[in-house]
PDB file of N, CA and C in Angstrom:
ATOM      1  N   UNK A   1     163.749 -63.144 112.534  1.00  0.00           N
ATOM      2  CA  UNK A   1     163.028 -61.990 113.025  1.00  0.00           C
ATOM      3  C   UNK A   1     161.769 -61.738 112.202  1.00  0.00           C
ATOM      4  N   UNK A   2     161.914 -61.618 110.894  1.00  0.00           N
ATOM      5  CA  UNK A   2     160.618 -61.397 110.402  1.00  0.00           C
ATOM      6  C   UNK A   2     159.777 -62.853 110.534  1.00  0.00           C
ATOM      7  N   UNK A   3     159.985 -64.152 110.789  1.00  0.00           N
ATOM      8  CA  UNK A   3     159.215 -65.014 110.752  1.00  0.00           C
ATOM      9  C   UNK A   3     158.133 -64.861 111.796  1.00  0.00           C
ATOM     10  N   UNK A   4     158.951 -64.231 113.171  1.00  0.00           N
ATOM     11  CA  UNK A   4     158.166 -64.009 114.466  1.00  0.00           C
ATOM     12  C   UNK A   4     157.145 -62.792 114.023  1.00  0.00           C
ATOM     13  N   UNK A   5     157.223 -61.868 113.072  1.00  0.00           N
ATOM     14  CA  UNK A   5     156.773 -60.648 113.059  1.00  0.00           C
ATOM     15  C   UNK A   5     155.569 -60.867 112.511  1.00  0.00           C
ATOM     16  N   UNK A   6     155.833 -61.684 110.915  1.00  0.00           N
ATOM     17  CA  UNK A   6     154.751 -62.340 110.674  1.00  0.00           C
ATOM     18  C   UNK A   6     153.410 -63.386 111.540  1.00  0.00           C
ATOM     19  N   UNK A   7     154.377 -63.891 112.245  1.00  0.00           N
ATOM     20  CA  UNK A   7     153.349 -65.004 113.136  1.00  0.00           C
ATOM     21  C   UNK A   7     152.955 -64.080 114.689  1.00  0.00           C
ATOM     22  N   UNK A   8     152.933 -63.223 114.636  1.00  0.00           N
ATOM     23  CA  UNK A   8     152.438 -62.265 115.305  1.00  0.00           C
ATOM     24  C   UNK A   8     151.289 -61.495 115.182  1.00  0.00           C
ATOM     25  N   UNK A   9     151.841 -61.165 113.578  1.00  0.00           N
ATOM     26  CA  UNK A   9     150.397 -60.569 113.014  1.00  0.00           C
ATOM     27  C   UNK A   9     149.075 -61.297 112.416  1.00  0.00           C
ATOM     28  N   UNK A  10     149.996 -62.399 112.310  1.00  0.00           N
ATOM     29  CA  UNK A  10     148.982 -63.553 111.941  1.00  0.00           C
ATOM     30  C   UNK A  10     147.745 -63.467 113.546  1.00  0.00           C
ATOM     31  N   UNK A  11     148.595 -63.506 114.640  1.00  0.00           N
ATOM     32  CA  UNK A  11     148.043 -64.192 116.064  1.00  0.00           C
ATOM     33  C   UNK A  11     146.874 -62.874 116.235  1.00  0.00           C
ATOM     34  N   UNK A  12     147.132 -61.783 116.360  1.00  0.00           N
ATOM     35  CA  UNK A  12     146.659 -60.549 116.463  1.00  0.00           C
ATOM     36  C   UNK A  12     145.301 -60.340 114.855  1.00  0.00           C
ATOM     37  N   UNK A  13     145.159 -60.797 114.129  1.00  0.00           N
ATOM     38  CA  UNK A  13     144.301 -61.080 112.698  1.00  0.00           C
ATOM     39  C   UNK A  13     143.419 -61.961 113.422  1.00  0.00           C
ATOM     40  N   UNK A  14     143.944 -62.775 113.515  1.00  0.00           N
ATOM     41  CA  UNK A  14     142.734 -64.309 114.457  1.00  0.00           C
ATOM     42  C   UNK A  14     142.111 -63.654 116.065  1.00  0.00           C
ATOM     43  N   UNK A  15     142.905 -63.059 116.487  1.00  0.00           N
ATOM     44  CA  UNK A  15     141.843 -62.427 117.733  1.00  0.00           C
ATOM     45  C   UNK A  15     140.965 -61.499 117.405  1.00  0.00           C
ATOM     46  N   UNK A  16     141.481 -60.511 116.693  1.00  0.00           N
ATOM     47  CA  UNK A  16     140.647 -59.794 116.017  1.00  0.00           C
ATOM     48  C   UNK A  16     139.219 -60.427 115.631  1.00  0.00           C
ATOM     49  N   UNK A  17     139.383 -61.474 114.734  1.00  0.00           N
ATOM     50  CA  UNK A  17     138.531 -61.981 114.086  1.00  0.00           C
ATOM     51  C   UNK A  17     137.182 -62.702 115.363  1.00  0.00           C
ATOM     52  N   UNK A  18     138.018 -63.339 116.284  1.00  0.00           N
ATOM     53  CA  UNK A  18     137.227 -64.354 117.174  1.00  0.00           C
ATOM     54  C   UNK A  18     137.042 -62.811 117.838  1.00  0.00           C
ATOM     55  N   UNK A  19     137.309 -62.161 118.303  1.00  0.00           N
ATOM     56  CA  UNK A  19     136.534 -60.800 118.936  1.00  0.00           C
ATOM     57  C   UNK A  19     135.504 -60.421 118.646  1.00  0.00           C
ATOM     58  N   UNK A  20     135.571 -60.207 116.906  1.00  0.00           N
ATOM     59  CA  UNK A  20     134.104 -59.521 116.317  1.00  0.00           C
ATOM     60  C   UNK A  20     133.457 -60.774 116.117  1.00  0.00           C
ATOM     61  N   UNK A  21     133.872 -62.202 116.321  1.00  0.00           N
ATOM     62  CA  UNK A  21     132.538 -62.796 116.138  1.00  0.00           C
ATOM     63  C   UNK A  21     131.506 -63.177 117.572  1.00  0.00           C
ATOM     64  N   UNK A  22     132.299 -62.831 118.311  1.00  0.00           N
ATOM     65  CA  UNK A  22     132.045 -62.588 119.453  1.00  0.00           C
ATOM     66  C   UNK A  22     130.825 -61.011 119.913  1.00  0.00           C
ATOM     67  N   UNK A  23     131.289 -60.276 119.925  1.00  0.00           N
ATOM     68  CA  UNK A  23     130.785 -59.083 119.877  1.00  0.00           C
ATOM     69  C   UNK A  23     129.374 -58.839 118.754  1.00  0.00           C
ATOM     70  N   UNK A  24     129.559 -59.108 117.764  1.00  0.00           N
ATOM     71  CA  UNK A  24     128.628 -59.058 116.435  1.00  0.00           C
ATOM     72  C   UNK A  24     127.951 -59.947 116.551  1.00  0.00           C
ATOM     73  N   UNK A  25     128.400 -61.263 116.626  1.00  0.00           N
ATOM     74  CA  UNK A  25     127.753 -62.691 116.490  1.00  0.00           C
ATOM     75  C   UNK A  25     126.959 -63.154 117.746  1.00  0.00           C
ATOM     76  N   UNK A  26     127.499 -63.282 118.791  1.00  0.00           N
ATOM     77  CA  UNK A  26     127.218 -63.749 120.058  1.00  0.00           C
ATOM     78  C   UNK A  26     126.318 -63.016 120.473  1.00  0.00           C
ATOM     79  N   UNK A  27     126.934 -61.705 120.730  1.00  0.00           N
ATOM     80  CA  UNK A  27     125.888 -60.712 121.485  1.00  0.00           C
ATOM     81  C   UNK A  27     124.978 -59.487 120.616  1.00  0.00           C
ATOM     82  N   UNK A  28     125.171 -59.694 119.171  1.00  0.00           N
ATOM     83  CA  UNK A  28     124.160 -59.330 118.386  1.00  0.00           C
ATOM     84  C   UNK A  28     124.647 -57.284 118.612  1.00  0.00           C
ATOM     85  N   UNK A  29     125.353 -57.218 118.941  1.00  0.00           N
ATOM     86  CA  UNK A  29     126.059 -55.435 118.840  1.00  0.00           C
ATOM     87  C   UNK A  29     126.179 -55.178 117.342  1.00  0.00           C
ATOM     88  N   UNK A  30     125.569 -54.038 117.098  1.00  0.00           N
ATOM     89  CA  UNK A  30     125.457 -53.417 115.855  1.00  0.00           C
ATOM     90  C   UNK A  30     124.990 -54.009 115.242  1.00  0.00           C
ATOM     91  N   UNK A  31     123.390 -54.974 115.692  1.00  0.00           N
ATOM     92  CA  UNK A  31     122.638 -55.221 114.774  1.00  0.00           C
ATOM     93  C   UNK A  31     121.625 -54.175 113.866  1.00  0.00           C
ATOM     94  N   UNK A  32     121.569 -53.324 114.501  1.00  0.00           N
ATOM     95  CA  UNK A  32     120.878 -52.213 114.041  1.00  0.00           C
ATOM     96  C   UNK A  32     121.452 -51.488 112.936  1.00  0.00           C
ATOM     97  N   UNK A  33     122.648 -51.351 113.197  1.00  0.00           N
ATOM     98  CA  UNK A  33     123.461 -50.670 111.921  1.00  0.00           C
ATOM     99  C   UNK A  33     124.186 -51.341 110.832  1.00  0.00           C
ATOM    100  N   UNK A  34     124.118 -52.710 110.872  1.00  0.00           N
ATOM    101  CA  UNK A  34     124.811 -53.821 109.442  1.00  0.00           C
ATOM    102  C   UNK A  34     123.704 -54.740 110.174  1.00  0.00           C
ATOM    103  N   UNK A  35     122.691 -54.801 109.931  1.00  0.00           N
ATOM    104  CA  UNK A  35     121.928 -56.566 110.107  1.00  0.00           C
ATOM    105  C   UNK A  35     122.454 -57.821 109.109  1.00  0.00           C
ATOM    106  N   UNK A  36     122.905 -57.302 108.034  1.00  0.00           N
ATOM    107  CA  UNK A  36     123.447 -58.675 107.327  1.00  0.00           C
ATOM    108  C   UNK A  36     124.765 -59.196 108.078  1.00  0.00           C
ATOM    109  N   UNK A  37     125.287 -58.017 108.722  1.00  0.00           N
ATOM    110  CA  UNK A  37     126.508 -58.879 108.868  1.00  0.00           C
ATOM    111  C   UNK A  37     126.391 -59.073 109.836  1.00  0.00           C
ATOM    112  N   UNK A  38     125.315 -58.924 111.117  1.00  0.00           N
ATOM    113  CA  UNK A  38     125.374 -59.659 112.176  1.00  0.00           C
ATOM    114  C   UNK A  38     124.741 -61.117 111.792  1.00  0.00           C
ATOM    115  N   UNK A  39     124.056 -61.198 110.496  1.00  0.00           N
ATOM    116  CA  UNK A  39     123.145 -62.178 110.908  1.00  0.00           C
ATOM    117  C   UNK A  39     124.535 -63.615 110.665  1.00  0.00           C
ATOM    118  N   UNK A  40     125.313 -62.646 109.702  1.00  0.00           N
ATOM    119  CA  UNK A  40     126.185 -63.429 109.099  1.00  0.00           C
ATOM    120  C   UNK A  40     127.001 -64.002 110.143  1.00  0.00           C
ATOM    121  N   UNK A  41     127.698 -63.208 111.000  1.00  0.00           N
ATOM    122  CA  UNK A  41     128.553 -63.405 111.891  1.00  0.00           C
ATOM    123  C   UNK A  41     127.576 -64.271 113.488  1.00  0.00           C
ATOM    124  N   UNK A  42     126.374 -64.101 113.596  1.00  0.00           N
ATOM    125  CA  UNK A  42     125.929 -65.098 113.976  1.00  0.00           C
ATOM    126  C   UNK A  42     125.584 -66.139 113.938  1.00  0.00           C
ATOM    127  N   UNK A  43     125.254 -66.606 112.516  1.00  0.00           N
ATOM    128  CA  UNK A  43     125.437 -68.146 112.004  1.00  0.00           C
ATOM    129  C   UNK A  43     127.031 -68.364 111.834  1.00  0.00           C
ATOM    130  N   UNK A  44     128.158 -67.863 111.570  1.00  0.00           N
ATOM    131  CA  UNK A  44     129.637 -68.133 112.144  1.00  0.00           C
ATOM    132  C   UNK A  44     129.866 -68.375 113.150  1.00  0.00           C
ATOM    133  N   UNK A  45     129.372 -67.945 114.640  1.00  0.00           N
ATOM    134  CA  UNK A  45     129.376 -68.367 115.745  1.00  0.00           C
ATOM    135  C   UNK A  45     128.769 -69.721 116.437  1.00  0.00           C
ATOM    136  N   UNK A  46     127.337 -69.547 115.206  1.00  0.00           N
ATOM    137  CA  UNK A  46     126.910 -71.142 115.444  1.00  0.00           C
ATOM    138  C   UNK A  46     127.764 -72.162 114.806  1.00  0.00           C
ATOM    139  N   UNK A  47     127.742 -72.382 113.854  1.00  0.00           N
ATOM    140  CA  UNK A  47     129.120 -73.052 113.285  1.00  0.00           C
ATOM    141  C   UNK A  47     130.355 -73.442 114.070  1.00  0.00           C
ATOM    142  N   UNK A  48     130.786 -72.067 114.844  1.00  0.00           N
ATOM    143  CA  UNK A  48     132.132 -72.644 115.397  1.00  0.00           C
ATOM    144  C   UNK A  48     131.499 -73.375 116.712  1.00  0.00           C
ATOM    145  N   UNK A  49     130.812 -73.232 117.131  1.00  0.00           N
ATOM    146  CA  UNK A  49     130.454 -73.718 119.021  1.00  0.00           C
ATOM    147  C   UNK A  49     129.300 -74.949 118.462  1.00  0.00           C
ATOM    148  N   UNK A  50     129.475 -74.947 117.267  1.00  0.00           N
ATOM    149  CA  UNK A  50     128.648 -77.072 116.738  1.00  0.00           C
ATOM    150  C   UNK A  50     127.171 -77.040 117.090  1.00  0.00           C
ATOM    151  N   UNK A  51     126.833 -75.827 117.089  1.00  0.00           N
ATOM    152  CA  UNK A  51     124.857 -75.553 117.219  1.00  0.00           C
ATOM    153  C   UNK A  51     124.568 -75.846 115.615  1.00  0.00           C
ATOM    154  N   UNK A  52     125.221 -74.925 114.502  1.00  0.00           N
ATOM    155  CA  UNK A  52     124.541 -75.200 113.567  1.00  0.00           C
ATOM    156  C   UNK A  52     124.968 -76.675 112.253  1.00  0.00           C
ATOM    157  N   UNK A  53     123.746 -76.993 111.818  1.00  0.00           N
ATOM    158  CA  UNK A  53     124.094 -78.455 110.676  1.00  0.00           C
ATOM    159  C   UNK A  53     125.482 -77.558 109.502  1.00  0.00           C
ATOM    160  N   UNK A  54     125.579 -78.820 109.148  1.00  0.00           N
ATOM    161  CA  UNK A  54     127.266 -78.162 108.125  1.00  0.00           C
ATOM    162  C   UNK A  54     126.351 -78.233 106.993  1.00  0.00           C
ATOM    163  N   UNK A  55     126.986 -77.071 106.051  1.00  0.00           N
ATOM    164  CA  UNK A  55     126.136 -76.645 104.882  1.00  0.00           C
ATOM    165  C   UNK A  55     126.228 -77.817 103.644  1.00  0.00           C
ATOM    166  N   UNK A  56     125.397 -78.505 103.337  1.00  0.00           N
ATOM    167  CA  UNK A  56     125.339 -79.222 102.230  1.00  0.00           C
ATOM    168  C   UNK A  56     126.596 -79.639 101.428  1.00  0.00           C
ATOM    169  N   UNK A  57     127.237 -78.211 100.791  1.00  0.00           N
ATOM    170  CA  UNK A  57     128.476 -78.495  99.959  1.00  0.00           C
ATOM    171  C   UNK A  57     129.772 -78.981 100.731  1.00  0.00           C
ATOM    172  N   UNK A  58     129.594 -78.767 102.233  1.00  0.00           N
ATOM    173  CA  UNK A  58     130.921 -78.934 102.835  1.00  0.00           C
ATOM    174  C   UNK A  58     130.886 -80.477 103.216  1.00  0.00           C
ATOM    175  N   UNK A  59     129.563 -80.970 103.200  1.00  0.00           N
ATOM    176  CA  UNK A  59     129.583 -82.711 103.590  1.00  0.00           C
ATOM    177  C   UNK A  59     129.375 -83.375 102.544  1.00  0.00           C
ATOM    178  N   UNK A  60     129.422 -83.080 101.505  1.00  0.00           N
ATOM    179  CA  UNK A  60     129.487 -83.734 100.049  1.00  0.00           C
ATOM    180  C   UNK A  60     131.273 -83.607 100.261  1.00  0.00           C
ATOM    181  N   UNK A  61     131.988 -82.405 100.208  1.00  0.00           N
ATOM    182  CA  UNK A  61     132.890 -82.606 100.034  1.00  0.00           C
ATOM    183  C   UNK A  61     133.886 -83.542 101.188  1.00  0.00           C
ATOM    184  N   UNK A  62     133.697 -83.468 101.885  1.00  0.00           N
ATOM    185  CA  UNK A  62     134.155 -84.033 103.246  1.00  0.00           C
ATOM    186  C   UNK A  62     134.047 -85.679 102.917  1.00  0.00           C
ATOM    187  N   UNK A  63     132.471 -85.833 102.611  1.00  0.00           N
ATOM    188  CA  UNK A  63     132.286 -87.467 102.166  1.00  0.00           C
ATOM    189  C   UNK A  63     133.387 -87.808 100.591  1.00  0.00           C
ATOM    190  N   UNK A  64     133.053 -86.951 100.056  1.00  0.00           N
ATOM    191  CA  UNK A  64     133.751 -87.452  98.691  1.00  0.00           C
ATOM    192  C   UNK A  64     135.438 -87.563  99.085  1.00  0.00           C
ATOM    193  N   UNK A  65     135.708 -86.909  99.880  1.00  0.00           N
ATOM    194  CA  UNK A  65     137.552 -87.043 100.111  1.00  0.00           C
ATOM    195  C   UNK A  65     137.811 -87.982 100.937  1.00  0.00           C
ATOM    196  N   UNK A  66     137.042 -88.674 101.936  1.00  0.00           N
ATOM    197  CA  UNK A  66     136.904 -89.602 102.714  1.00  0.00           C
ATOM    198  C   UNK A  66     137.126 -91.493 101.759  1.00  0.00           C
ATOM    199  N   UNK A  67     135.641 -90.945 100.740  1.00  0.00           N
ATOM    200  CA  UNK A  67     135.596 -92.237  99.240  1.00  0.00           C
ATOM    201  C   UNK A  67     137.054 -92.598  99.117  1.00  0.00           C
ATOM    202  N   UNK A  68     137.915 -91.280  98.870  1.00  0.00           N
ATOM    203  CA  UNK A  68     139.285 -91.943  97.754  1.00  0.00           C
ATOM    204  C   UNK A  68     140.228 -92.781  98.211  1.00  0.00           C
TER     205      UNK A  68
END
């Protein structure tokens, strides 16, 4: 019972999340009142939908774990 309760709230955390990047990110809502964090949550949106390049440190690391 609590395993389901947990993986529930887990499921409901992740919509949440893809909601506001949706809302903030996508369609730029409440840019007027937090601009950093739309700008933020709009380069997150590019990221997830493969518009934006992967940041420097994440393809160093990606290549270097690939090397071993």
């Amino acid at each position: 019972m609590t395993v389901i309760l947990i993986t529930m709230i887990a499921v409901l955390v992740v919509a949440g999340v893809v909601a506001g990047l949706v809302l903030v990110g996508m369609e730029g809502r409440g840019g007027d009142r937090a601009p950093k964090l739309t700008q933020q949550m709009t380069r997150a949106a590019k990221h997830l939908n493969g518009e934006a390049k992967p940041p420097k440190k994440f393809v160093r690391m990606v290549e270097s774990s690939l090397t071993r």
